[in-house]
Every structure is written in structure tokens, then in C-alpha cells.
PDB file of N, CA and C in Angstrom:
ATOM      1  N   UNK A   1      44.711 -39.548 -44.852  1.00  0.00           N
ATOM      2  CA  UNK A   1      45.049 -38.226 -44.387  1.00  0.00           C
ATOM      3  C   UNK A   1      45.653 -38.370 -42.990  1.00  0.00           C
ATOM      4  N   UNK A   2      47.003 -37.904 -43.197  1.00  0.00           N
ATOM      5  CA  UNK A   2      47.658 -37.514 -41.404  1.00  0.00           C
ATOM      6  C   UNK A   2      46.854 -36.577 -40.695  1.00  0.00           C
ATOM      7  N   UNK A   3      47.125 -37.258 -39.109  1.00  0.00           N
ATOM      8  CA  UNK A   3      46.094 -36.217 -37.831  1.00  0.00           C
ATOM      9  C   UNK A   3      46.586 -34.622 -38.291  1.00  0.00           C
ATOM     10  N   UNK A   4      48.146 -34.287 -38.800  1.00  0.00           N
ATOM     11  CA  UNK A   4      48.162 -32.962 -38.697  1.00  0.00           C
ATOM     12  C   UNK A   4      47.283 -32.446 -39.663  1.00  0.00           C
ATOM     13  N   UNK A   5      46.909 -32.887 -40.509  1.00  0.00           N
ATOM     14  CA  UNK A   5      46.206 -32.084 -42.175  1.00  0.00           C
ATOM     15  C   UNK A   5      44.485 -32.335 -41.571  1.00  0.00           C
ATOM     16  N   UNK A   6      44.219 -33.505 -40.754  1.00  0.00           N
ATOM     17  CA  UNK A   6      42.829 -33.281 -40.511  1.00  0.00           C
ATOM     18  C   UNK A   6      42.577 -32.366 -39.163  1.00  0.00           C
ATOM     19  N   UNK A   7      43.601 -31.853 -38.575  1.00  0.00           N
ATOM     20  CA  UNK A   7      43.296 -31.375 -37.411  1.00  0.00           C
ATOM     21  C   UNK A   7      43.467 -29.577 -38.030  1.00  0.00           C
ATOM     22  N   UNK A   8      44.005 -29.188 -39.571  1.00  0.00           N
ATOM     23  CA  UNK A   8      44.178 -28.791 -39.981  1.00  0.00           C
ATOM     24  C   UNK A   8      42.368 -28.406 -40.676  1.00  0.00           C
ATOM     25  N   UNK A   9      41.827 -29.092 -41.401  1.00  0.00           N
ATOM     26  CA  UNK A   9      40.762 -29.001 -41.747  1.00  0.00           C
ATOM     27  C   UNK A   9      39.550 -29.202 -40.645  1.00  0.00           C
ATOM     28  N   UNK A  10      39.706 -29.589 -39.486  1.00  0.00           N
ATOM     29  CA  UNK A  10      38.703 -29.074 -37.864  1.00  0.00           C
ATOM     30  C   UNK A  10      39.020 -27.965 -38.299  1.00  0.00           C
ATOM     31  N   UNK A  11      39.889 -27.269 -37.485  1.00  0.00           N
ATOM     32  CA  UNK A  11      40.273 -26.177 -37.265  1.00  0.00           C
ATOM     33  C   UNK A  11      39.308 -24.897 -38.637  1.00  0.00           C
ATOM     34  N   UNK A  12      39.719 -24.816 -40.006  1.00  0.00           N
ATOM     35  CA  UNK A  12      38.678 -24.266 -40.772  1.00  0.00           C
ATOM     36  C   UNK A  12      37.526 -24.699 -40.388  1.00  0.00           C
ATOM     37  N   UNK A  13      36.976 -26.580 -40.227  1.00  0.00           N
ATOM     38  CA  UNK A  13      35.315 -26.151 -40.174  1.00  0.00           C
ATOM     39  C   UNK A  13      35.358 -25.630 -38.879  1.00  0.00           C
ATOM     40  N   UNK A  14      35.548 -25.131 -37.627  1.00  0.00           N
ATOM     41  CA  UNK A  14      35.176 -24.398 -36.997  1.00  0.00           C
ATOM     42  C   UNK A  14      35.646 -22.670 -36.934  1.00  0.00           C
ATOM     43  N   UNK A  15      36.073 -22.685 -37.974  1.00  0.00           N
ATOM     44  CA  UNK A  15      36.348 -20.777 -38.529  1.00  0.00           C
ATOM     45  C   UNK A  15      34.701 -20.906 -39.196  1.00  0.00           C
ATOM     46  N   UNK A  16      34.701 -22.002 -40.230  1.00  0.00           N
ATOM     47  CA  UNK A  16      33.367 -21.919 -40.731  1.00  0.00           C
ATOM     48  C   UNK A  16      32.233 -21.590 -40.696  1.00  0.00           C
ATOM     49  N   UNK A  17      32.010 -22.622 -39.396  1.00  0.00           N
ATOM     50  CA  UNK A  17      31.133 -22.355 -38.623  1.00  0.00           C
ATOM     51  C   UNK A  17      30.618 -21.464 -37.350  1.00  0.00           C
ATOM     52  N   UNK A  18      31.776 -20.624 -37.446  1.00  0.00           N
ATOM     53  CA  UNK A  18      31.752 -19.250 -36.935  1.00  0.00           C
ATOM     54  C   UNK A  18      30.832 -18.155 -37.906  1.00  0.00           C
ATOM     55  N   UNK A  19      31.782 -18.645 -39.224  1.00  0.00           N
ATOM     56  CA  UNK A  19      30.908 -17.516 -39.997  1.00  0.00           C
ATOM     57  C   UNK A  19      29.433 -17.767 -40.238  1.00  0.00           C
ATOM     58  N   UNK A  20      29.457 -19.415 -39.976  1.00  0.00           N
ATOM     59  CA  UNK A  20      27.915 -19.333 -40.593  1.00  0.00           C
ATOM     60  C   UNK A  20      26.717 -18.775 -39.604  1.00  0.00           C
ATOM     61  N   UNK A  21      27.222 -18.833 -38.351  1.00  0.00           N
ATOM     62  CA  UNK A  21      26.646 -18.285 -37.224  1.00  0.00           C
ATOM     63  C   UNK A  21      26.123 -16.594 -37.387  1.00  0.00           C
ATOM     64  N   UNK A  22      27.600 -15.792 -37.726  1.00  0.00           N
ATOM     65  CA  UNK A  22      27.422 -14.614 -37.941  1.00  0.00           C
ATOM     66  C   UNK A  22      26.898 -14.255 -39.009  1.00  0.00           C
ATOM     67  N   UNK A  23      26.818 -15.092 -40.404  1.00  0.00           N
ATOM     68  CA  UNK A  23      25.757 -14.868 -41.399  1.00  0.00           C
ATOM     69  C   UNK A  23      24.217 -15.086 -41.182  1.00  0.00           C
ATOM     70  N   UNK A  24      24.250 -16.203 -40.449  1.00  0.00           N
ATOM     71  CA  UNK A  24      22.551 -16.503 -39.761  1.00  0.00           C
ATOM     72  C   UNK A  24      22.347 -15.185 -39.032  1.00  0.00           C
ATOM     73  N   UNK A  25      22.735 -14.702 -38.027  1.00  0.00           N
ATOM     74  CA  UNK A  25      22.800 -13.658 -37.182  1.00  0.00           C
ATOM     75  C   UNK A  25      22.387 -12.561 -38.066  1.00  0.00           C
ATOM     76  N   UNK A  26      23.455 -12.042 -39.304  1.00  0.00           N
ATOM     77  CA  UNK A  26      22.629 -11.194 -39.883  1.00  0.00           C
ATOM     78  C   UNK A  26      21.539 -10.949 -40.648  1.00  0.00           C
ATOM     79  N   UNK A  27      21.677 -12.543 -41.428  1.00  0.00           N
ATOM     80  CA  UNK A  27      20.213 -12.891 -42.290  1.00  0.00           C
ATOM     81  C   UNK A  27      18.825 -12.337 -41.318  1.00  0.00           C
ATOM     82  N   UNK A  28      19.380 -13.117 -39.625  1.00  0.00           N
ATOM     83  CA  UNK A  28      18.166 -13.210 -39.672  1.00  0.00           C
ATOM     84  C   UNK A  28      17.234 -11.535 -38.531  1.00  0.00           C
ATOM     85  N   UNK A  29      18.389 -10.625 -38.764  1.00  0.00           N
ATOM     86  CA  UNK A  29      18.255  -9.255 -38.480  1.00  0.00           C
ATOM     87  C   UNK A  29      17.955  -8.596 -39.438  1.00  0.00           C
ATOM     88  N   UNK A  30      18.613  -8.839 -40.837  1.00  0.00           N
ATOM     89  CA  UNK A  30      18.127  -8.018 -42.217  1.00  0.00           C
ATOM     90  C   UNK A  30      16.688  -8.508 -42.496  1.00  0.00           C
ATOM     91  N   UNK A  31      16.426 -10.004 -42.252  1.00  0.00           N
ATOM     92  CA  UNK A  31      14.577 -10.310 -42.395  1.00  0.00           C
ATOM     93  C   UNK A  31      13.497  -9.270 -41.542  1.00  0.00           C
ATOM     94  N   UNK A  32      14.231  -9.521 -39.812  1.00  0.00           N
ATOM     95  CA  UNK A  32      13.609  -8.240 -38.801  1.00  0.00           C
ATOM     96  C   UNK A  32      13.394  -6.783 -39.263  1.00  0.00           C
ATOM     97  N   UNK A  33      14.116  -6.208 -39.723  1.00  0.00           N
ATOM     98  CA  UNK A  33      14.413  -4.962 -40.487  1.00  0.00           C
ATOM     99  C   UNK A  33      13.645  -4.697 -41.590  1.00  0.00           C
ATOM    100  N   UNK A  34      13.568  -5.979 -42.666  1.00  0.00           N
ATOM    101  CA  UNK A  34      12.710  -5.973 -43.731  1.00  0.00           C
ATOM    102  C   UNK A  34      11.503  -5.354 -43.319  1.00  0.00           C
ATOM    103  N   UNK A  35      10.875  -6.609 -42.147  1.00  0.00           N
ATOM    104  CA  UNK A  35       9.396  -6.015 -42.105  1.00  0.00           C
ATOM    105  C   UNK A  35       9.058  -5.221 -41.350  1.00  0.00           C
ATOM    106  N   UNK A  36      10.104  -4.575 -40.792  1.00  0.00           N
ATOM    107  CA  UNK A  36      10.305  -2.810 -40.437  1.00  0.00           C
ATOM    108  C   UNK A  36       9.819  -1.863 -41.617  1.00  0.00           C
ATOM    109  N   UNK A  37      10.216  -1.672 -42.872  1.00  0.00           N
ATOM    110  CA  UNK A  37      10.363  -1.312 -43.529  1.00  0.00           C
ATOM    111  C   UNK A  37       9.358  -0.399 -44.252  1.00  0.00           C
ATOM    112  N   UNK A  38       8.911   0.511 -44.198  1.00  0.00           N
ATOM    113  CA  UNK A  38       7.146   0.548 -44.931  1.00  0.00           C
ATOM    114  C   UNK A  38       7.128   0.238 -46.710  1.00  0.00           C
ATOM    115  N   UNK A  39       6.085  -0.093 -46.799  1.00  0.00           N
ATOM    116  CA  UNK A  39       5.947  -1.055 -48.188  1.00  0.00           C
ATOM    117  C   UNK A  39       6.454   0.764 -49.236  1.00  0.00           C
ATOM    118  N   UNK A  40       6.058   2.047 -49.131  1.00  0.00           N
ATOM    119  CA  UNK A  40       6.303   2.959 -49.758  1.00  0.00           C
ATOM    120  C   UNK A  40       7.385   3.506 -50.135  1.00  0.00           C
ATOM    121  N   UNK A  41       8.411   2.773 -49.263  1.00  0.00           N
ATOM    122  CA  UNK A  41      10.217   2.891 -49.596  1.00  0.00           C
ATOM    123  C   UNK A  41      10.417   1.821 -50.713  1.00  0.00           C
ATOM    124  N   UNK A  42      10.379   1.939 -51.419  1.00  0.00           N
ATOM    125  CA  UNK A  42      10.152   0.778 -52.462  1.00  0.00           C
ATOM    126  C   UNK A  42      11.617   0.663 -52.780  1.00  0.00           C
ATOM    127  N   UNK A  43      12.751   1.190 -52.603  1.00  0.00           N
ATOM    128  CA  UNK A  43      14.498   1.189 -52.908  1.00  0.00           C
ATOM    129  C   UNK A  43      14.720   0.495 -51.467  1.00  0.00           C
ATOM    130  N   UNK A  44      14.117   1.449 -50.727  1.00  0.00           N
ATOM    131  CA  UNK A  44      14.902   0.616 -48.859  1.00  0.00           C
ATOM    132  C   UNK A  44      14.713  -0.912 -49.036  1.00  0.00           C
ATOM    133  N   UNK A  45      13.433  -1.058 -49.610  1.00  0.00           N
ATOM    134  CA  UNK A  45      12.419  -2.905 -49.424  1.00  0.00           C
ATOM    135  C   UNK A  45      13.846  -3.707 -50.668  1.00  0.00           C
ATOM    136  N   UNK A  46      13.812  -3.049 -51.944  1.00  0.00           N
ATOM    137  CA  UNK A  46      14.670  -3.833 -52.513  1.00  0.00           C
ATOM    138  C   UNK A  46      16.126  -3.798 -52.068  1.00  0.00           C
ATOM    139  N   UNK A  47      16.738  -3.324 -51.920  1.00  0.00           N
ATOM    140  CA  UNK A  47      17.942  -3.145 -51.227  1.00  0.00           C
ATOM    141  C   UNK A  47      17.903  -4.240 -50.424  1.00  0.00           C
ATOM    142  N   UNK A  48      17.029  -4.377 -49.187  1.00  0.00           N
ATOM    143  CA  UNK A  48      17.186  -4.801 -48.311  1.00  0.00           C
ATOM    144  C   UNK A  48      16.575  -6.853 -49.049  1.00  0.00           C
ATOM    145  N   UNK A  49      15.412  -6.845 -49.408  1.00  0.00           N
ATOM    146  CA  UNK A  49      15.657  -8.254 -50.566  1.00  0.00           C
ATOM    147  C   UNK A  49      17.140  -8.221 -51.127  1.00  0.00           C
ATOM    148  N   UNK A  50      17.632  -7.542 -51.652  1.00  0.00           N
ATOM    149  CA  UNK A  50      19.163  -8.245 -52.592  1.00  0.00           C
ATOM    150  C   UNK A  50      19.955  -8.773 -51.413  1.00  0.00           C
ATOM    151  N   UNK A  51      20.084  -7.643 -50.251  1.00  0.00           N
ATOM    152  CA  UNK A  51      21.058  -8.190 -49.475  1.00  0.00           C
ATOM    153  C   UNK A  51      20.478  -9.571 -48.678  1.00  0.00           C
ATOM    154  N   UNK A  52      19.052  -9.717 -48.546  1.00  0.00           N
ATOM    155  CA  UNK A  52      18.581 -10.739 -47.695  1.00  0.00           C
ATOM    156  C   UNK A  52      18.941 -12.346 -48.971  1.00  0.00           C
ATOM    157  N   UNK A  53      18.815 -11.876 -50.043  1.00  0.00           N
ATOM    158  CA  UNK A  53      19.400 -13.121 -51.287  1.00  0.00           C
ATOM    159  C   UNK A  53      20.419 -13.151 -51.086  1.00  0.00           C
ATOM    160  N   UNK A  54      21.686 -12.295 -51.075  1.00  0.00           N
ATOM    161  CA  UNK A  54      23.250 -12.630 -50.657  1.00  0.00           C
ATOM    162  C   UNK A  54      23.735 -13.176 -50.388  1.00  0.00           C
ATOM    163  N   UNK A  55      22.829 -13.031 -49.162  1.00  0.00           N
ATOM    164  CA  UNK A  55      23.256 -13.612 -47.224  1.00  0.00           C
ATOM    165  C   UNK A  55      22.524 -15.097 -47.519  1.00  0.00           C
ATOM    166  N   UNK A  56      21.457 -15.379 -48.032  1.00  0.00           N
ATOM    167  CA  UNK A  56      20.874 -16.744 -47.873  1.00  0.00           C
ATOM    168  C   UNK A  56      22.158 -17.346 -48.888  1.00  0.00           C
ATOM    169  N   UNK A  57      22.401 -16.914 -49.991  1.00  0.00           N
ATOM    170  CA  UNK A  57      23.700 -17.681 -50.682  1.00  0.00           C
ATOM    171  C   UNK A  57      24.361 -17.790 -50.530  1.00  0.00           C
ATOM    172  N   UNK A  58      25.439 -17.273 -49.865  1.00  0.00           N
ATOM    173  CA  UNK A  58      26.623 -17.098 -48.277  1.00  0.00           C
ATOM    174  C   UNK A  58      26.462 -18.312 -47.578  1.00  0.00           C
ATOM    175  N   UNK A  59      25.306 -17.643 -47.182  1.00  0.00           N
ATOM    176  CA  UNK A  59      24.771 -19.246 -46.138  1.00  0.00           C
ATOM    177  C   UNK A  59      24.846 -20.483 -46.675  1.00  0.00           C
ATOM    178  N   UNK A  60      24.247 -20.545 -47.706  1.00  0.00           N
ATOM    179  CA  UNK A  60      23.977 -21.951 -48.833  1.00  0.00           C
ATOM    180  C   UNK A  60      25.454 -22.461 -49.135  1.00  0.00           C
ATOM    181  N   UNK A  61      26.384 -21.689 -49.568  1.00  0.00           N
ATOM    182  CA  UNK A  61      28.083 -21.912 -50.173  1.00  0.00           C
ATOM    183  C   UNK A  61      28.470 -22.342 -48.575  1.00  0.00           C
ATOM    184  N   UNK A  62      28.996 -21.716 -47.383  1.00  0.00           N
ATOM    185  CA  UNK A  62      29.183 -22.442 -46.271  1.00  0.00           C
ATOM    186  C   UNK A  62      28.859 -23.377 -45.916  1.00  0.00           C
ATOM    187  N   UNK A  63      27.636 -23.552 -45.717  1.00  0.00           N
ATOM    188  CA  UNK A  63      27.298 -24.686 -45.327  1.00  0.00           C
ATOM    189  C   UNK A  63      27.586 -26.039 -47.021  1.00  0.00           C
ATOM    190  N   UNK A  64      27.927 -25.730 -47.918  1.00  0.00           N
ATOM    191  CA  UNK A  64      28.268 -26.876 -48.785  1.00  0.00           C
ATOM    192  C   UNK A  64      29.951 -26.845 -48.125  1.00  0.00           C
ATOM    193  N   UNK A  65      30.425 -26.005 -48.119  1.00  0.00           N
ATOM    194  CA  UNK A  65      31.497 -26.081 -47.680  1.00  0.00           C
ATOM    195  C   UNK A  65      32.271 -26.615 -46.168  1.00  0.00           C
ATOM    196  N   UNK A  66      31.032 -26.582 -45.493  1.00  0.00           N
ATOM    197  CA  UNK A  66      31.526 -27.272 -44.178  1.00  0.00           C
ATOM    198  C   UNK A  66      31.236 -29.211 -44.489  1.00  0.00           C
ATOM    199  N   UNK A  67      29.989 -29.493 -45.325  1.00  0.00           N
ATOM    200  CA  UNK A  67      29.807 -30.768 -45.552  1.00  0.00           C
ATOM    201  C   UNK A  67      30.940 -31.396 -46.464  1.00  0.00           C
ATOM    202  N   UNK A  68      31.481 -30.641 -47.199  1.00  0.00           N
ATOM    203  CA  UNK A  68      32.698 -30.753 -48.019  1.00  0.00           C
ATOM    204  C   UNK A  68      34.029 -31.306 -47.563  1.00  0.00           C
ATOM    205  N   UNK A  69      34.230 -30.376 -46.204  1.00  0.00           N
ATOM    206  CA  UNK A  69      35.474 -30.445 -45.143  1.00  0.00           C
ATOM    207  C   UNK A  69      35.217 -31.818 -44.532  1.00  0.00           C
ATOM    208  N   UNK A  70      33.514 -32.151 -44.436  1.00  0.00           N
ATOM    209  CA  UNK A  70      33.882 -33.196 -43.062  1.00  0.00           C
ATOM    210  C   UNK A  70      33.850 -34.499 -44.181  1.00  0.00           C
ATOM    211  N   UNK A  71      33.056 -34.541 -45.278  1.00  0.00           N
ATOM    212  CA  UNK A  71      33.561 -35.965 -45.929  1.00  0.00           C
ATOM    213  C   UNK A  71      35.036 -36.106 -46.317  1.00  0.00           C
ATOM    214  N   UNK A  72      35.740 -34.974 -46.765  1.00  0.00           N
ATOM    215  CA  UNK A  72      37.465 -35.116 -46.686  1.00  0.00           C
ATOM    216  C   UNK A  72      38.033 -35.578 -45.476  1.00  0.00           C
ATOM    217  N   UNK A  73      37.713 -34.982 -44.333  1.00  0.00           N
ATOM    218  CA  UNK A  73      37.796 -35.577 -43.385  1.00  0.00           C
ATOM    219  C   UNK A  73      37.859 -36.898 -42.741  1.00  0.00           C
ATOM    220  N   UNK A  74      36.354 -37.462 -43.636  1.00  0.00           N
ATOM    221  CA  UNK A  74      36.032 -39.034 -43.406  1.00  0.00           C
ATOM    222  C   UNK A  74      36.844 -39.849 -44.173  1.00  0.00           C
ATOM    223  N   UNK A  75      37.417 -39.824 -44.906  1.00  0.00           N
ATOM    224  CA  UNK A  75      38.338 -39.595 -45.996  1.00  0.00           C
ATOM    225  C   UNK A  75      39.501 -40.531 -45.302  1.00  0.00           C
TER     226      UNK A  75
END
């Protein structure tokens, strides 16, 4: 791989790892919020589980995707 195509793939993993920042960030405000929540809203509590599963799978796909970039990289 030429410097331009790997300086090309830096460049995404650090868009990447922007997002994964701002997905941690919200994961870990929608968890705060959760146990805000009173157990008797029983729609608010699930709602707020689906989106807290989302966001952890978001998270999970990025981060395969940044380990992805840097062995091409090594490449």
C-alpha cells in the first residue's frame, strides 16, 4: 500500500474514532438515565434498554472496524 492510500485510511480511523468516542459518550449517558428511570414506566425502561443494545452494537461494529483499518494498514 502507497503512503497516499494509508494516510488515506489514518485519516478514517481517526473519523472513527471520533465516533466511537461520541457513541461511548452516549452509551454511557443513556445507562445514567436508565437508572433515572422509575421501574413503573415500564415503555420509558424498555425504550431506553433497545437504545442502550444499539449503541453497545454501534460500538461493537466500530471498534471491529477500526481493528480492520489498522491490520490493512499493517498490510
Amino acid at each position: 500500500m502507497n503512503d497516499k492510500r494509508r494516510a488515506k485510511l489514518h485519516d478514517a480511523q481517526r473519523m472513527l474514532q471520533h465516533a466511537l468516542d461520541a457513541i461511548e459518550q452516549v452509551l454511557d449517558d443513556e445507562r445514567d438515565a436508565l437508572e433515572g428511570i422509575p421501574e413503573n414506566m415500564t415503555e420509558r425502561v424498555e425504550r431506553s434498554e433497545g437504545a442502550i443494545s444499539h449503541l453497545e452494537d454501534a460500538k461493537s461494529s466500530v471498534e471491529d472496524a477500526v481493528r480492520q483499518l489498522e491490520s490493512a494498514v499493517e498490510r
